[in-house]
C-alpha atoms as a PDB file:
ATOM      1  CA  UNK A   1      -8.455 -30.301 -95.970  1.00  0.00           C
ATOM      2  CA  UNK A   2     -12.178 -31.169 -97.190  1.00  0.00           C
ATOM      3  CA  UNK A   3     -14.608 -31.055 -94.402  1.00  0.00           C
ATOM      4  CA  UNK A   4     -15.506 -34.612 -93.670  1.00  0.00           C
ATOM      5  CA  UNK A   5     -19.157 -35.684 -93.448  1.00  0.00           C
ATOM      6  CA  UNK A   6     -20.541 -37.614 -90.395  1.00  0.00           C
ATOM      7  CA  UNK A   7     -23.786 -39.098 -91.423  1.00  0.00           C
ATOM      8  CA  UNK A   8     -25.820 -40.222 -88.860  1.00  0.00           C
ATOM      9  CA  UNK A   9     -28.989 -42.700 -90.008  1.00  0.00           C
ATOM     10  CA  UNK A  10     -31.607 -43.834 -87.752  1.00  0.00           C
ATOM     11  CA  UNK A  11     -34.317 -46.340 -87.223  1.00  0.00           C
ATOM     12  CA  UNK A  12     -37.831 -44.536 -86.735  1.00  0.00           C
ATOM     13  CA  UNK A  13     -40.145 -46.657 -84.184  1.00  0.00           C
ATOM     14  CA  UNK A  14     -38.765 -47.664 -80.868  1.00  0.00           C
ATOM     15  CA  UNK A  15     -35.348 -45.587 -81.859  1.00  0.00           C
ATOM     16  CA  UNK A  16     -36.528 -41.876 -81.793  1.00  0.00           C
ATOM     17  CA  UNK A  17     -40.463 -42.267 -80.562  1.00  0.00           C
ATOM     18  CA  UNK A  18     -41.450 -44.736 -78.201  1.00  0.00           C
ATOM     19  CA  UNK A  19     -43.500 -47.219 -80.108  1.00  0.00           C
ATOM     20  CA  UNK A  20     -44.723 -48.023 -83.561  1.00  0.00           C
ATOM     21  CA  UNK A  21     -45.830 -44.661 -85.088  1.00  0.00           C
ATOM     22  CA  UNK A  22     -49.116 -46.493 -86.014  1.00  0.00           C
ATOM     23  CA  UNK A  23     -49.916 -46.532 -82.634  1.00  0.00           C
ATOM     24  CA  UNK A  24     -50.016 -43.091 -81.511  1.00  0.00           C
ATOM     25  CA  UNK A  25     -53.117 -41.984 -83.713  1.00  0.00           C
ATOM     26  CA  UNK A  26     -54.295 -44.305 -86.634  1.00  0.00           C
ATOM     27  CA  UNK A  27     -54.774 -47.743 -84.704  1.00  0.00           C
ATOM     28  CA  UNK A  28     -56.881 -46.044 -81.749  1.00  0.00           C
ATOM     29  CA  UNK A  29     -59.169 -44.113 -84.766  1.00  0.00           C
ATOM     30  CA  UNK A  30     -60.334 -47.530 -85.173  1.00  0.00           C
ATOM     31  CA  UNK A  31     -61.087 -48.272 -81.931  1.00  0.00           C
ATOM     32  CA  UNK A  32     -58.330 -51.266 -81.704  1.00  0.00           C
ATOM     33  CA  UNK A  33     -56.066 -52.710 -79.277  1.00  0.00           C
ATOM     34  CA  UNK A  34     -52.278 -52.258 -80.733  1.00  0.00           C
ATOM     35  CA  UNK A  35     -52.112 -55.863 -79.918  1.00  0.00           C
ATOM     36  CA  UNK A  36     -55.171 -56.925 -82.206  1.00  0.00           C
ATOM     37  CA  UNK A  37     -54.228 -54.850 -85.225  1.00  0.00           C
ATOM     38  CA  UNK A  38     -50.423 -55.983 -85.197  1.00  0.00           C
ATOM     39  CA  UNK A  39     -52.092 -59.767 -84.423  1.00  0.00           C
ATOM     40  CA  UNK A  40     -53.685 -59.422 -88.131  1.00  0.00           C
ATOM     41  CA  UNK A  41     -51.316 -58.173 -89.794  1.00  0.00           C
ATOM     42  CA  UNK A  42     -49.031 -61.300 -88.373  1.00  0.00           C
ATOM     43  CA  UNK A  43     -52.014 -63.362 -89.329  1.00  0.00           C
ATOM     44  CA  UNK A  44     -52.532 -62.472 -92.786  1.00  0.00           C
ATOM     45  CA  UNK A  45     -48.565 -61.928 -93.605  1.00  0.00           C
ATOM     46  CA  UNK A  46     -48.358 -66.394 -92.350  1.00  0.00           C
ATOM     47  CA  UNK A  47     -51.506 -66.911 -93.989  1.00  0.00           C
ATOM     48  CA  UNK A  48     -50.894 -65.236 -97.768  1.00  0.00           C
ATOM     49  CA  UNK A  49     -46.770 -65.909 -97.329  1.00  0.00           C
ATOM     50  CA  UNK A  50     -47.132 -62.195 -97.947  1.00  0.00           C
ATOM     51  CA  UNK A  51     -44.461 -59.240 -96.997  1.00  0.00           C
ATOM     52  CA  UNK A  52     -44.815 -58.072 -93.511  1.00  0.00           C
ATOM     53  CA  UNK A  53     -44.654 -54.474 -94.841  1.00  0.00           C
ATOM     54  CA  UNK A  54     -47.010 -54.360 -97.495  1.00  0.00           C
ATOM     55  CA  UNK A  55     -49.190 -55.925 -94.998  1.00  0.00           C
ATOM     56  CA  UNK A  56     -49.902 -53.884 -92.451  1.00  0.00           C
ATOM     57  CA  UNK A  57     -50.244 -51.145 -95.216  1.00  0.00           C
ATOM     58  CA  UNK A  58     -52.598 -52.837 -96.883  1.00  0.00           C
ATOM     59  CA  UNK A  59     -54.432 -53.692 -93.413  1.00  0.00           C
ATOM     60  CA  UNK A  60     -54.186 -49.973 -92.497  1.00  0.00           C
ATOM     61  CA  UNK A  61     -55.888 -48.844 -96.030  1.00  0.00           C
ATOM     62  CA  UNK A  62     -59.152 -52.249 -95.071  1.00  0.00           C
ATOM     63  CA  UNK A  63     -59.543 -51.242 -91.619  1.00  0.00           C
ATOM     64  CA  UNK A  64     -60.350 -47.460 -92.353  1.00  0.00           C
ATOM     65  CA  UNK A  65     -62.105 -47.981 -95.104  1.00  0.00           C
ATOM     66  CA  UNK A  66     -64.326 -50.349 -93.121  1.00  0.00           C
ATOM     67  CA  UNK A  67     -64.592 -47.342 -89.886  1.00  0.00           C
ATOM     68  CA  UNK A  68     -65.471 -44.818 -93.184  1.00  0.00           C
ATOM     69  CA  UNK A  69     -62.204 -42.912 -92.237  1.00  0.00           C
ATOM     70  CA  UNK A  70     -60.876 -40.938 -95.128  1.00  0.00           C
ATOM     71  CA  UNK A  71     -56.781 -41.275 -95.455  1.00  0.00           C
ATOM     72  CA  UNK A  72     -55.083 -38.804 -97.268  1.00  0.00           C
ATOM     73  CA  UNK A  73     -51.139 -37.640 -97.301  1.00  0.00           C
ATOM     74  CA  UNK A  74     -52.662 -34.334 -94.933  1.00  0.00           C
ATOM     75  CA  UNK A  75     -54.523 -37.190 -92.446  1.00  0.00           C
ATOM     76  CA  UNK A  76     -51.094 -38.675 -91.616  1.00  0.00           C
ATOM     77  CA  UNK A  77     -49.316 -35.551 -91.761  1.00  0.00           C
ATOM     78  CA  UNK A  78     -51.454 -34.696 -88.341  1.00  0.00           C
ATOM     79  CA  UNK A  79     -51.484 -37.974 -87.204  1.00  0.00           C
ATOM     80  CA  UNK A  80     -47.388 -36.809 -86.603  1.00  0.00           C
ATOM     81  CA  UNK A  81     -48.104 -34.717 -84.652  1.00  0.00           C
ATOM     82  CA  UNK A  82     -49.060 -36.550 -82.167  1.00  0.00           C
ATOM     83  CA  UNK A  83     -46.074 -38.732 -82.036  1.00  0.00           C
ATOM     84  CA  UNK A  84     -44.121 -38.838 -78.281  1.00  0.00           C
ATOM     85  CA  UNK A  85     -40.278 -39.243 -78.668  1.00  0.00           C
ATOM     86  CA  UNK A  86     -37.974 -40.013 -76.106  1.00  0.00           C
ATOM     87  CA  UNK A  87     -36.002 -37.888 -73.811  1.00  0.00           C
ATOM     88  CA  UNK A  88     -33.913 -35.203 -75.577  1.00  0.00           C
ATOM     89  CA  UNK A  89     -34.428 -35.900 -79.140  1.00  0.00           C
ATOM     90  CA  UNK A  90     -35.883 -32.523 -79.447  1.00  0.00           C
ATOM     91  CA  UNK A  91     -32.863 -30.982 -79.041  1.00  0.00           C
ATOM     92  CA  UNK A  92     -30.588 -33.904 -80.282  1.00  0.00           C
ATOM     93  CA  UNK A  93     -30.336 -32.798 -83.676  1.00  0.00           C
ATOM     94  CA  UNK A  94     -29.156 -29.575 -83.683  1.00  0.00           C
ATOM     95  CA  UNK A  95     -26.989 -29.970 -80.691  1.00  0.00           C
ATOM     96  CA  UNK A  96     -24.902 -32.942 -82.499  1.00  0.00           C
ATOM     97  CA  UNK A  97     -24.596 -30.461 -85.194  1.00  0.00           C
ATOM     98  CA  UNK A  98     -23.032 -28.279 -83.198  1.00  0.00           C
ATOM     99  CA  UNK A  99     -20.527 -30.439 -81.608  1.00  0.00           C
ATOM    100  CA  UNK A 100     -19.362 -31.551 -85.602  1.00  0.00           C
ATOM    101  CA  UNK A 101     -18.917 -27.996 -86.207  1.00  0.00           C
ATOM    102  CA  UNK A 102     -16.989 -27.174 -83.923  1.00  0.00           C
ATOM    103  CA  UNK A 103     -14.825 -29.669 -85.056  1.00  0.00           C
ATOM    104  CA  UNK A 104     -14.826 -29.139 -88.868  1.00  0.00           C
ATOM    105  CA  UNK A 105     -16.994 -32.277 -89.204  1.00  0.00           C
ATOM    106  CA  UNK A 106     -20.545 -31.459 -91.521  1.00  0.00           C
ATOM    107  CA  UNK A 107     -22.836 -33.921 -89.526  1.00  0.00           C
ATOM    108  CA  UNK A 108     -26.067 -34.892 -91.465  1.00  0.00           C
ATOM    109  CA  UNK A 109     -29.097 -36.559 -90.449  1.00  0.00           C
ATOM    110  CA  UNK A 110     -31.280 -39.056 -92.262  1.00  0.00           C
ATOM    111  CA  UNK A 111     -33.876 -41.574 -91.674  1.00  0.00           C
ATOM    112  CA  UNK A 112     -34.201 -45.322 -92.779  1.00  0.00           C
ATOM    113  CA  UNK A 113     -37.347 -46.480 -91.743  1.00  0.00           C
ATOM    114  CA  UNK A 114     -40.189 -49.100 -92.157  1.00  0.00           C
ATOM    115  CA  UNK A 115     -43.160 -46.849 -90.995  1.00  0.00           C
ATOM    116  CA  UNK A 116     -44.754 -44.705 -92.784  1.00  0.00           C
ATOM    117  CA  UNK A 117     -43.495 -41.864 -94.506  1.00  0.00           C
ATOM    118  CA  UNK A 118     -46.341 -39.209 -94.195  1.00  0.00           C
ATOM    119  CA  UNK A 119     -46.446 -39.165 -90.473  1.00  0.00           C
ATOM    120  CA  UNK A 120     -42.478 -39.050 -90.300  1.00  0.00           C
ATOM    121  CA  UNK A 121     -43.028 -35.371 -92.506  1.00  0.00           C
ATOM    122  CA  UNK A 122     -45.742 -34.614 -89.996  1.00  0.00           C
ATOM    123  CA  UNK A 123     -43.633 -34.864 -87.010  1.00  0.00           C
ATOM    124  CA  UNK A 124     -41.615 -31.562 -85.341  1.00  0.00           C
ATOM    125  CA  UNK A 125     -38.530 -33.582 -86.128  1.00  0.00           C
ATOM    126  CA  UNK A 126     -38.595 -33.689 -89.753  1.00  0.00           C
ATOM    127  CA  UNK A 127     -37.054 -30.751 -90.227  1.00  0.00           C
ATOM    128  CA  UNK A 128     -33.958 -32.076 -89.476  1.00  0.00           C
ATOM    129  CA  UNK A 129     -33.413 -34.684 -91.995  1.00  0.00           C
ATOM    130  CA  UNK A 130     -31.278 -34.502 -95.002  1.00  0.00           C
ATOM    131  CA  UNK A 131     -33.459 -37.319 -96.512  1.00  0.00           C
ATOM    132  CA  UNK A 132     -36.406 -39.446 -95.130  1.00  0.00           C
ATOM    133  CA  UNK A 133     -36.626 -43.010 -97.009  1.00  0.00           C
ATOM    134  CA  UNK A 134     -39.743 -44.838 -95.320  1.00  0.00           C
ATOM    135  CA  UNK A 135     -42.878 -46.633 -96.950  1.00  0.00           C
ATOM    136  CA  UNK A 136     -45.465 -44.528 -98.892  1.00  0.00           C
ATOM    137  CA  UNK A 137     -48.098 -44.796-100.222  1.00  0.00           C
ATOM    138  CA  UNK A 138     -48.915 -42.596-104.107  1.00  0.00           C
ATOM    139  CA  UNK A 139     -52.743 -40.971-103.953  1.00  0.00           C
ATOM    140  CA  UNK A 140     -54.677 -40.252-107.100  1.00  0.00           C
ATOM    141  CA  UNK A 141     -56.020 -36.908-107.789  1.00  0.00           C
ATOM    142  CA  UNK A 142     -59.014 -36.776-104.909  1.00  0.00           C
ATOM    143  CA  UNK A 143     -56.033 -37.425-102.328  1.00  0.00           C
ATOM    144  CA  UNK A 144     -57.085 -40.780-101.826  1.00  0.00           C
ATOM    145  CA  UNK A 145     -54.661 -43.889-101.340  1.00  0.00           C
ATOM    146  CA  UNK A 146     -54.307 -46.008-104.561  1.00  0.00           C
ATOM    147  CA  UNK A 147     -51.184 -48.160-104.320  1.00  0.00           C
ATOM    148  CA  UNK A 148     -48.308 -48.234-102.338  1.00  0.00           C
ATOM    149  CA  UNK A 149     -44.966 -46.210-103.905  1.00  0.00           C
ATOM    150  CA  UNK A 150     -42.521 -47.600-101.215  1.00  0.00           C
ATOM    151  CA  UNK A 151     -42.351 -50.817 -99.288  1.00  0.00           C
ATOM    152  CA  UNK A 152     -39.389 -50.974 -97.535  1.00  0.00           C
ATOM    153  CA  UNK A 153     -38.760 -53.925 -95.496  1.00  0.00           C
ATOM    154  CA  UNK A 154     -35.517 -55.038 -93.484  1.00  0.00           C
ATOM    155  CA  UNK A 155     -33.568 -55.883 -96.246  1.00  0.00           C
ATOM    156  CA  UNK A 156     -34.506 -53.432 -98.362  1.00  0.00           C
ATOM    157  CA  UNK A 157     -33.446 -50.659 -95.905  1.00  0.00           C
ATOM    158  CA  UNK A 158     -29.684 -51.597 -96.885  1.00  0.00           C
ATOM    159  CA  UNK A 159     -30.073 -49.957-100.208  1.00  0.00           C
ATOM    160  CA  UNK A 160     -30.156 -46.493 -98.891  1.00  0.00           C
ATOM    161  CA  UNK A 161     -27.170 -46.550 -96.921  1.00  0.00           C
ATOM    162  CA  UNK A 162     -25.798 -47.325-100.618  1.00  0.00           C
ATOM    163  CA  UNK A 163     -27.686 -44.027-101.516  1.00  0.00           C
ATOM    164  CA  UNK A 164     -25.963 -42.379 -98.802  1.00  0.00           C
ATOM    165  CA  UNK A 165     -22.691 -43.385 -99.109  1.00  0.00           C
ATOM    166  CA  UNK A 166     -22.723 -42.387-103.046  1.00  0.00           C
ATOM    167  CA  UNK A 167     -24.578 -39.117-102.240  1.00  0.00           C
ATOM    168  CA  UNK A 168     -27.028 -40.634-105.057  1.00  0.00           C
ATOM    169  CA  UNK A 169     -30.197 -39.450-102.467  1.00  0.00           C
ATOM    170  CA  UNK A 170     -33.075 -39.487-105.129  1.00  0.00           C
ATOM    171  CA  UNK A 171     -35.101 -42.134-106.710  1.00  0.00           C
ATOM    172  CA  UNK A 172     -35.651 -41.895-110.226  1.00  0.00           C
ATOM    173  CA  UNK A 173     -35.191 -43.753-113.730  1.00  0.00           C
ATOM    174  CA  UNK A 174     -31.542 -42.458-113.670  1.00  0.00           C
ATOM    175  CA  UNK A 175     -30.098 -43.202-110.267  1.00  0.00           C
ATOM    176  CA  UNK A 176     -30.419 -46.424-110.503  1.00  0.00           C
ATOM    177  CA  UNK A 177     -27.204 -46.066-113.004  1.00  0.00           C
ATOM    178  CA  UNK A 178     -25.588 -43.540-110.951  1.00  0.00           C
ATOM    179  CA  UNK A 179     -26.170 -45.904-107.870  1.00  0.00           C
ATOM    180  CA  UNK A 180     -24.906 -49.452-109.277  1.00  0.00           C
ATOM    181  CA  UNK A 181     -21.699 -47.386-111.096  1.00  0.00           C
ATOM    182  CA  UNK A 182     -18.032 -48.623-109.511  1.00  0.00           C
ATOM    183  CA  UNK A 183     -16.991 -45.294-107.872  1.00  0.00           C
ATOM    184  CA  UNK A 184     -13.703 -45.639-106.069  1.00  0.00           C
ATOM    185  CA  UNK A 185     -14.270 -45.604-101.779  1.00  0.00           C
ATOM    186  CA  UNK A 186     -12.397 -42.431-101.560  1.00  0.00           C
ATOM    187  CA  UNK A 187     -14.594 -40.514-104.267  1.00  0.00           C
ATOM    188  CA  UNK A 188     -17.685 -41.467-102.102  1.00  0.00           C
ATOM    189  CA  UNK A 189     -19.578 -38.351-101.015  1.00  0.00           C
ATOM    190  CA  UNK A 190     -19.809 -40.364 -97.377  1.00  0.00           C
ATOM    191  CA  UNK A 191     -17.341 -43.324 -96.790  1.00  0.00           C
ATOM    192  CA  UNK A 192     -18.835 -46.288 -94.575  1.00  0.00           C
ATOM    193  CA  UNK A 193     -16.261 -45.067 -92.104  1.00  0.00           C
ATOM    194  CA  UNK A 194     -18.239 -41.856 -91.279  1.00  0.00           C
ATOM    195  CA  UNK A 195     -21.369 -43.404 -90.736  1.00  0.00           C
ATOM    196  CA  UNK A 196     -23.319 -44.203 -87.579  1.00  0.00           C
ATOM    197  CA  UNK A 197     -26.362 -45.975 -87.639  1.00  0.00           C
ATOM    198  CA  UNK A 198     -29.055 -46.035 -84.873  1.00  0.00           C
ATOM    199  CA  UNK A 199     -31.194 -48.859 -84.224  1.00  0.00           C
ATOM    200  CA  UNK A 200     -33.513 -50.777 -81.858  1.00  0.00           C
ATOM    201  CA  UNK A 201     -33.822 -54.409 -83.152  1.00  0.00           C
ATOM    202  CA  UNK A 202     -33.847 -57.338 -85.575  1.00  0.00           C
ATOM    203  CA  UNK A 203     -35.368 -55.260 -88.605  1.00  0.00           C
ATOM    204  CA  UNK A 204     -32.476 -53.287 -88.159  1.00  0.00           C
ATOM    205  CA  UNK A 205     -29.622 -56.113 -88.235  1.00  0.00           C
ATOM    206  CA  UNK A 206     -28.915 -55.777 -92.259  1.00  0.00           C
ATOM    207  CA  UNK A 207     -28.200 -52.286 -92.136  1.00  0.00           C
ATOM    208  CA  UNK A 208     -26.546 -52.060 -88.509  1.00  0.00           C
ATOM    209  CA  UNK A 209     -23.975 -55.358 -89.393  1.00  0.00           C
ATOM    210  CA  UNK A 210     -23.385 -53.352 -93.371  1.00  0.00           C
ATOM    211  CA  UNK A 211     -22.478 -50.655 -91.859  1.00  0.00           C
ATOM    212  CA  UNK A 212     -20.229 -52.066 -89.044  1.00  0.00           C
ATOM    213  CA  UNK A 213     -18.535 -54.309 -91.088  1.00  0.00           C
ATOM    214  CA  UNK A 214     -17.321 -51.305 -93.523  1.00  0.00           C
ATOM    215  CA  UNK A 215     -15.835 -49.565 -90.779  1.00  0.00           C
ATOM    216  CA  UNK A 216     -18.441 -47.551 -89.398  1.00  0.00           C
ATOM    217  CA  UNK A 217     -20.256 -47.720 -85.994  1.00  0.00           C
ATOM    218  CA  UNK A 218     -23.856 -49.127 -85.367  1.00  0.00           C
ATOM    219  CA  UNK A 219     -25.163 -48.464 -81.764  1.00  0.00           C
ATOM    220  CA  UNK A 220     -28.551 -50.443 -80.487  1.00  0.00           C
ATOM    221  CA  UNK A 221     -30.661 -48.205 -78.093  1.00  0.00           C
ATOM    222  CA  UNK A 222     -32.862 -49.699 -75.846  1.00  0.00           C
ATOM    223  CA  UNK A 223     -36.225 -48.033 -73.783  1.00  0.00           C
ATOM    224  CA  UNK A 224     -35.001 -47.553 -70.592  1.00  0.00           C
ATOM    225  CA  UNK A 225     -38.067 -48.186 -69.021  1.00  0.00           C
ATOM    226  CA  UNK A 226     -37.636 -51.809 -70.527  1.00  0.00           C
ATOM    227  CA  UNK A 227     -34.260 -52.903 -69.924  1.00  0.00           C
ATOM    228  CA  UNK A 228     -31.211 -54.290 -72.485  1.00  0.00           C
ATOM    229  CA  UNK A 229     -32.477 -57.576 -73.022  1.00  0.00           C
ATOM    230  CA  UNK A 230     -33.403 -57.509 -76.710  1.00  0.00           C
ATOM    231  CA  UNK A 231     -29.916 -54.857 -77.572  1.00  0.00           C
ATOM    232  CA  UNK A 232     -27.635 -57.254 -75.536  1.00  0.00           C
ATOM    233  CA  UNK A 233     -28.346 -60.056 -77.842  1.00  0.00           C
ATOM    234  CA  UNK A 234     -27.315 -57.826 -81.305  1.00  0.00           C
ATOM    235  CA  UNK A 235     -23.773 -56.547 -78.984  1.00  0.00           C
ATOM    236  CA  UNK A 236     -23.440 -60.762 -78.248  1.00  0.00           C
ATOM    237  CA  UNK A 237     -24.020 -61.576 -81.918  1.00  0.00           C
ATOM    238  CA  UNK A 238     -21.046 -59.347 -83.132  1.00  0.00           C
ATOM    239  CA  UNK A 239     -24.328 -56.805 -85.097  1.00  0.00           C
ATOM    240  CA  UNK A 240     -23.484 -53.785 -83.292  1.00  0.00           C
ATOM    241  CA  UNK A 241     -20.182 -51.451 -82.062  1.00  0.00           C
ATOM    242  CA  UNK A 242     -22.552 -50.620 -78.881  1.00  0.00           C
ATOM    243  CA  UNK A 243     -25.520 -50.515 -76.689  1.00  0.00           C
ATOM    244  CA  UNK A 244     -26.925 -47.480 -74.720  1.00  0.00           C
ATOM    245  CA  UNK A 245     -30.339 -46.479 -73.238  1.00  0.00           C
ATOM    246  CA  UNK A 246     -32.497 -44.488 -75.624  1.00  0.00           C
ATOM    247  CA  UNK A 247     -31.648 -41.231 -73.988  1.00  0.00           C
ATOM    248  CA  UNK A 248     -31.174 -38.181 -76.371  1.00  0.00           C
ATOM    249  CA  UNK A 249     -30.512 -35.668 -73.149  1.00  0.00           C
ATOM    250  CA  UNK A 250     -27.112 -33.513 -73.284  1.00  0.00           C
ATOM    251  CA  UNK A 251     -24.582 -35.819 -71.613  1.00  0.00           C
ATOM    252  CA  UNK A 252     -26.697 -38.895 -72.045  1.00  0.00           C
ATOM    253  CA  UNK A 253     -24.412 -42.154 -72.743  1.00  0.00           C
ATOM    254  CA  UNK A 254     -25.955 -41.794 -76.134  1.00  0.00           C
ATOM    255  CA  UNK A 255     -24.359 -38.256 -76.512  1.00  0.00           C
ATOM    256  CA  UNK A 256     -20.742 -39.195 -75.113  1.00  0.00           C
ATOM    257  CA  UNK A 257     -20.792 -42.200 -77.803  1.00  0.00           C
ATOM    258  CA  UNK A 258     -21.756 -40.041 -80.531  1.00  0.00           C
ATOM    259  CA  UNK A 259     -19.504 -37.430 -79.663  1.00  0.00           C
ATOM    260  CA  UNK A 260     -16.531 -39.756 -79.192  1.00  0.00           C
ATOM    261  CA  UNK A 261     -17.319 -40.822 -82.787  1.00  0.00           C
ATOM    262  CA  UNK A 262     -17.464 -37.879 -84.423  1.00  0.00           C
ATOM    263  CA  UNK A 263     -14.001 -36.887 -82.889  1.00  0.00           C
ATOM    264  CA  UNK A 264     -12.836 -40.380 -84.308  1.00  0.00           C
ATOM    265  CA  UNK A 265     -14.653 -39.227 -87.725  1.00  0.00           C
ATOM    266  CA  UNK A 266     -12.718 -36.192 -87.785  1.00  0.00           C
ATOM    267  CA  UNK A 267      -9.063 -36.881 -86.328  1.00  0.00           C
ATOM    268  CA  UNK A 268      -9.106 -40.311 -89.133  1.00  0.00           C
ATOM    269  CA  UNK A 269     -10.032 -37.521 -91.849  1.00  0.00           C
ATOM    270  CA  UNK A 270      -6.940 -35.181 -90.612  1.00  0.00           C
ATOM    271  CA  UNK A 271      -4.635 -38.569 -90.695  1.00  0.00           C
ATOM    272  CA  UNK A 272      -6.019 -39.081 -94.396  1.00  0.00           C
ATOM    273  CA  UNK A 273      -5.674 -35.803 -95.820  1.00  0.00           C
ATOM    274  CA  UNK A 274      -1.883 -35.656 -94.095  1.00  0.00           C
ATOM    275  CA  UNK A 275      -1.199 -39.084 -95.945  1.00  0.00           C
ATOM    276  CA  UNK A 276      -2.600 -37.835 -99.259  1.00  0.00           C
ATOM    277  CA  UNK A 277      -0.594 -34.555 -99.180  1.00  0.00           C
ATOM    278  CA  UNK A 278       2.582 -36.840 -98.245  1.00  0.00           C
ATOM    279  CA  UNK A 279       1.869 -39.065-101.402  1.00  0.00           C
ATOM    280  CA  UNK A 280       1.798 -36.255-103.837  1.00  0.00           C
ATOM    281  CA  UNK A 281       4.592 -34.351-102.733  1.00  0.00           C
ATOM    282  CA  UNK A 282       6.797 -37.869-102.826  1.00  0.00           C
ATOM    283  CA  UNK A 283       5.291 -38.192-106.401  1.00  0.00           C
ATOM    284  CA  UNK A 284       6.284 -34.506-107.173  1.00  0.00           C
ATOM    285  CA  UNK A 285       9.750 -35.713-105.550  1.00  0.00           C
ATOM    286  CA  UNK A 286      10.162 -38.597-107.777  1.00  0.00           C
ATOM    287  CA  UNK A 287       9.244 -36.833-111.235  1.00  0.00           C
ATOM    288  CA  UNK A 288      11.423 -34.479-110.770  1.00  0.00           C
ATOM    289  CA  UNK A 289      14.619 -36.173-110.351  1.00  0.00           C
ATOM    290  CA  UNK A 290      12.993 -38.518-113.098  1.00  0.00           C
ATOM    291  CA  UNK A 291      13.182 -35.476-115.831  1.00  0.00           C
ATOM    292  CA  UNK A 292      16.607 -34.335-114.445  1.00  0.00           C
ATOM    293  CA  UNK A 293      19.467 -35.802-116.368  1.00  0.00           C
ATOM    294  CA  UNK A 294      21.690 -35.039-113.795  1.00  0.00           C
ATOM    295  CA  UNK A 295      20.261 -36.520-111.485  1.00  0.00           C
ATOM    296  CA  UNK A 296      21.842 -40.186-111.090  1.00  0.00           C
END
């Protein structure tokens, strides 16, 4: 039987760390209020009918330029380090890795996020990740930002679980073939099934009710110092298989729904493998008494 792979993708902000990653480091460098750099990046994303996204990177890139802070890919490498995560997510990783091996289940970790990409690779979680897919910016030869490379919005973040399930992971001129190519569900390096994603709100409704609807699981994790409100609305609206305090601690109801699903992941994979070996050894069945003329 092929090992099956559990791939578990996650939201960045408000999912594993606390709040936006922004906030942490960059937005107090200018010495800003979240609040009044999130209120102009609202403003000029109404006033230009611009993309959310590409506006707050572009506000990030005007408002240290005007403080004379440099940017490079090294300043938000650091500024990762100083990101807080929640309770047990230090540990999460490895010990859900664990628990799939132990079961025959490869379990593989990836992020789908809207921050920013950089900081993500600066944190002590990176590590981890099979893949990061978040924005970034591309910096000319001084190290200095010159255009945003990736934008990726709400909508946008569906693409990757595409990526995922096709095991088509990097972007260049030729995956785009490779990614848009009809490949059969059961040739797909991880089926829908096998996924779960992670999530804490609206930007993540495309990817969580994708992923649900193709017979995976989608969980919404809330702060716990904040309360369901905001999750219980996606569980109401049919977006997500469950909601659970952001808690990453061993036996956390975040752990015992995770670990429930990767026993589902693996017991469906048994059941599949059994069915295919039944199929073939019918077909053997039938082609032999086919080419047996006395047989009849």
């Amino acid at each position: 039987m092929t090992q099956p792979i559990a791939a578990l993708i996650y939201d960045f902000d408000k999912t594993l760390c606390t709040k936006d990653m922004q906030e942490y480091g960059f937005i107090p460098s200018l010495n800003m209020s979240s609040a009044a750099f999130w209120d102009e990046v609202r403003e000029m994303t109404n006033r230009e009918e611009m993309d959310g996204i590409l506006a707050y990177m572009y506000k990030m890139i005007k408002k240290a330029e005007e403080k004379n802070i440099p940017i490079t890919r090294q300043t938000f490498c650091r500024l990762g380090g100083g990101v807080e995560f929640f309770d047990g997510v230090l540990s999460w990783f490895e010990r859900i890795a664990e628990f799939g091996r132990a079961l025959g289940v490869q379990v593989e970790h990836y992020i789908i996020s809207s921050g920013i990409k950089e900081i993500i690779e600066g944190t002590e979680i990176a590590k981890h990740f099979k893949k990061i897919y978040a924005c970034e910016f591309m910096y000319d030869e001084l190290g200095k930002i010159c255009w945003p490379k990736y934008a990726i919005n709400y909508t946008a973040k569906t693409q990757f679980l595409f990526r995922i399930n096709k095991g088509v992971l990097t972007i260049d001129s030729q995956s785009a073939d490779q990614l848009n190519r009809y490949t059969p569900e059961d040739e797909r390096r991880v089926p829908f099934r096998n996924m779960i994603y992670i999530g804490d709100g609206l930007t993540d409704v495309p990817c969580m009710k994708l992923v649900k609807s193709n017979g995976g699981q989608s969980i919404a994790v809330f702060d716990p110092k904040k309360g369901p409100a905001s999750a219980s609305s996606l569980l109401k609206a049919d977006r997500v298989n469950y909601i659970v305090p952001a808690d990453y601690s061993p036996g956390s109801r975040l752990e015992d729904v995770v670990h429930a699903i990767v026993r589902k992941i693996q017991a469906e994979s048994e059941m599949l493998s059994y069915q295919r070996h039944e199929e073939e050894n019918l077909l053997h069945i039938a082609q032999a008494h086919a080419s047996d003329p006395a047989e009849g």
